[in-house]
C-alpha atoms as a PDB file:
ATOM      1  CA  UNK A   1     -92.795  81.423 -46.334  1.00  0.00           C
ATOM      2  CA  UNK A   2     -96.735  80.919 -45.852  1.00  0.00           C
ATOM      3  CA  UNK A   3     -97.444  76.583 -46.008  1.00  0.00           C
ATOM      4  CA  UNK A   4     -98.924  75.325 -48.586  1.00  0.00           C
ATOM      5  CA  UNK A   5    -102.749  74.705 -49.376  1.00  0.00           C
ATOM      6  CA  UNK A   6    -104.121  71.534 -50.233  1.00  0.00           C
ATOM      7  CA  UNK A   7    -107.585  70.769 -51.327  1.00  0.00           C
ATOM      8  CA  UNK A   8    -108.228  67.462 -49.706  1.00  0.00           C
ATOM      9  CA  UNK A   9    -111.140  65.815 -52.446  1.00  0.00           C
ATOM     10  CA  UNK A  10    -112.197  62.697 -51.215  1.00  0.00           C
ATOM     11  CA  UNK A  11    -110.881  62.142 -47.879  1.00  0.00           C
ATOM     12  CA  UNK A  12    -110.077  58.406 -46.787  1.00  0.00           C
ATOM     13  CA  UNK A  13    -113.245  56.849 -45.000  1.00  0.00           C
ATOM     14  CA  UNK A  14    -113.625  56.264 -41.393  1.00  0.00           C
ATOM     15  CA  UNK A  15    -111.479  55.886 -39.220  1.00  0.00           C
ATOM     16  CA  UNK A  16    -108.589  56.231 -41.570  1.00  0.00           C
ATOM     17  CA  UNK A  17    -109.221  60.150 -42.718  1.00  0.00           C
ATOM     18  CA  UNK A  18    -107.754  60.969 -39.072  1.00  0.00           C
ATOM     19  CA  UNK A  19    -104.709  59.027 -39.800  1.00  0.00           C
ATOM     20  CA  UNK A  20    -104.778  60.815 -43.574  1.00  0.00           C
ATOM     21  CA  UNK A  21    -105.039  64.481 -41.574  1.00  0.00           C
ATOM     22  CA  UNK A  22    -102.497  63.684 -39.118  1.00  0.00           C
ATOM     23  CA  UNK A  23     -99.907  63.111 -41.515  1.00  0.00           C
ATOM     24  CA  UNK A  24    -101.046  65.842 -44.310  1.00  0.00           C
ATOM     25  CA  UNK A  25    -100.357  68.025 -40.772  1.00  0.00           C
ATOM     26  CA  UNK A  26     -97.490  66.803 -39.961  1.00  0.00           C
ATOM     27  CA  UNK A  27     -95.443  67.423 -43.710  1.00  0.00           C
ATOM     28  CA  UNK A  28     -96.880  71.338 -42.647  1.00  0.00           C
ATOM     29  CA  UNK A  29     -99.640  71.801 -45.335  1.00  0.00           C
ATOM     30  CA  UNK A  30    -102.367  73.613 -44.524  1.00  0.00           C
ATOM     31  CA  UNK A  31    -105.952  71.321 -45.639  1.00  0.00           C
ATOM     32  CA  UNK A  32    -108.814  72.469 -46.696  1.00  0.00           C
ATOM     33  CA  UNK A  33    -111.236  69.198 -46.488  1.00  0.00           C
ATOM     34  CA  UNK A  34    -114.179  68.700 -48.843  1.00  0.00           C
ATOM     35  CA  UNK A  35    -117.212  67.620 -46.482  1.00  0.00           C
ATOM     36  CA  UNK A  36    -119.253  66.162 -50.148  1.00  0.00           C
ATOM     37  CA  UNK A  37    -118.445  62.535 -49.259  1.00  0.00           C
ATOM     38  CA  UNK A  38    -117.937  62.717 -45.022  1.00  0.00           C
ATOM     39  CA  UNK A  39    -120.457  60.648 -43.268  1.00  0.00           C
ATOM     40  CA  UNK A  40    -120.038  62.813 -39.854  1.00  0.00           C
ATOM     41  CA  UNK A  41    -120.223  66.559 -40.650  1.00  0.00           C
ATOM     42  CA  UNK A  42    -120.468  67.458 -37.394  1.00  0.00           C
ATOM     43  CA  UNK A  43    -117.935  65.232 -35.860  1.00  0.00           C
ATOM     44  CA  UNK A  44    -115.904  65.868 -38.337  1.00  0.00           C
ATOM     45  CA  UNK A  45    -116.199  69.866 -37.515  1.00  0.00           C
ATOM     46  CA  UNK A  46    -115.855  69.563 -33.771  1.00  0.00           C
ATOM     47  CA  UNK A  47    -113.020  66.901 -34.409  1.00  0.00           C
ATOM     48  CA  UNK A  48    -110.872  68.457 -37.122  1.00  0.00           C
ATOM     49  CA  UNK A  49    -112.219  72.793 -37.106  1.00  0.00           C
ATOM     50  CA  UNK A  50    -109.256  73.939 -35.375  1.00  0.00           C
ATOM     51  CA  UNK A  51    -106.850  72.379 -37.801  1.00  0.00           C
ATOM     52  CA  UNK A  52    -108.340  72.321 -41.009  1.00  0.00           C
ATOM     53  CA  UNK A  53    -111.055  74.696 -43.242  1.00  0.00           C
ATOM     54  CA  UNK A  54    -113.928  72.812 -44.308  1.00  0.00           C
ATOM     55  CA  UNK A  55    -115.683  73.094 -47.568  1.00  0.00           C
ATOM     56  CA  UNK A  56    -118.601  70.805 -49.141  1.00  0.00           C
ATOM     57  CA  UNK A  57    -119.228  70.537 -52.943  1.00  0.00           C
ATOM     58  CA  UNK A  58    -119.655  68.352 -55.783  1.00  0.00           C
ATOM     59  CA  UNK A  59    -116.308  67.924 -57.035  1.00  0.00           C
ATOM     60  CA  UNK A  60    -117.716  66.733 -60.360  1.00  0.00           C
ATOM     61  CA  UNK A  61    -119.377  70.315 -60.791  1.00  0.00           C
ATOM     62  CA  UNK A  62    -116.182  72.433 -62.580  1.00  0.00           C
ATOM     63  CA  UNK A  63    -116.889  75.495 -61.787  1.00  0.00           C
ATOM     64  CA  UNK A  64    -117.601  74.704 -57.583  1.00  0.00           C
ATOM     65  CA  UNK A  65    -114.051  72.945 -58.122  1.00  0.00           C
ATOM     66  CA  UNK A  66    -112.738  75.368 -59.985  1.00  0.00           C
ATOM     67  CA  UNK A  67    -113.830  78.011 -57.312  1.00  0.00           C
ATOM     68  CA  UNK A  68    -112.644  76.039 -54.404  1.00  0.00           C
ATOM     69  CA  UNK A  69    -109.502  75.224 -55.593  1.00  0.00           C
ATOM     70  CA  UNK A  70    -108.634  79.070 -56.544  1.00  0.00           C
ATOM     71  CA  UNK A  71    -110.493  80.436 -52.921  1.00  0.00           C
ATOM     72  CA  UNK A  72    -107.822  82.363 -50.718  1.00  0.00           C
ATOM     73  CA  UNK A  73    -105.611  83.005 -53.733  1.00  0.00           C
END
């Protein structure tokens, strides 16, 4: 059976969002993290791109959350 998607919003800030992946990892989902609100794109990418897919969008736009939440289905 293929693991389960998430769409990961509003990550927690800081230091704290690695604690947040970790454990989203560890119960086996597969994340796909919303960049909108991340202070360290790039970090973030290096840190988290093997592990995670990355997308960045208003989530208050419907139709860019309506798109990423149906992408890959």
């Amino acid at each position: 059976m293929d693991k389960a998607r998430i769409l990961l919003l509003d990550a927690a800030p800081g230091e704290l969002m690695a604690r947040e992946l970790d454990r989203l990892l560890g119960h086996g989902l597969e994340i796909t993290l919303n960049l909108r609100r991340v202070t360290d794109h790039t970090g973030t990418r290096e840190t988290w791109g093997d592990r995670v897919e990355f997308t960045d969008f208003d989530a208050f736009d419907e139709s860019a959350l309506t798109a990423a939440t149906v992408r890959g289905t």
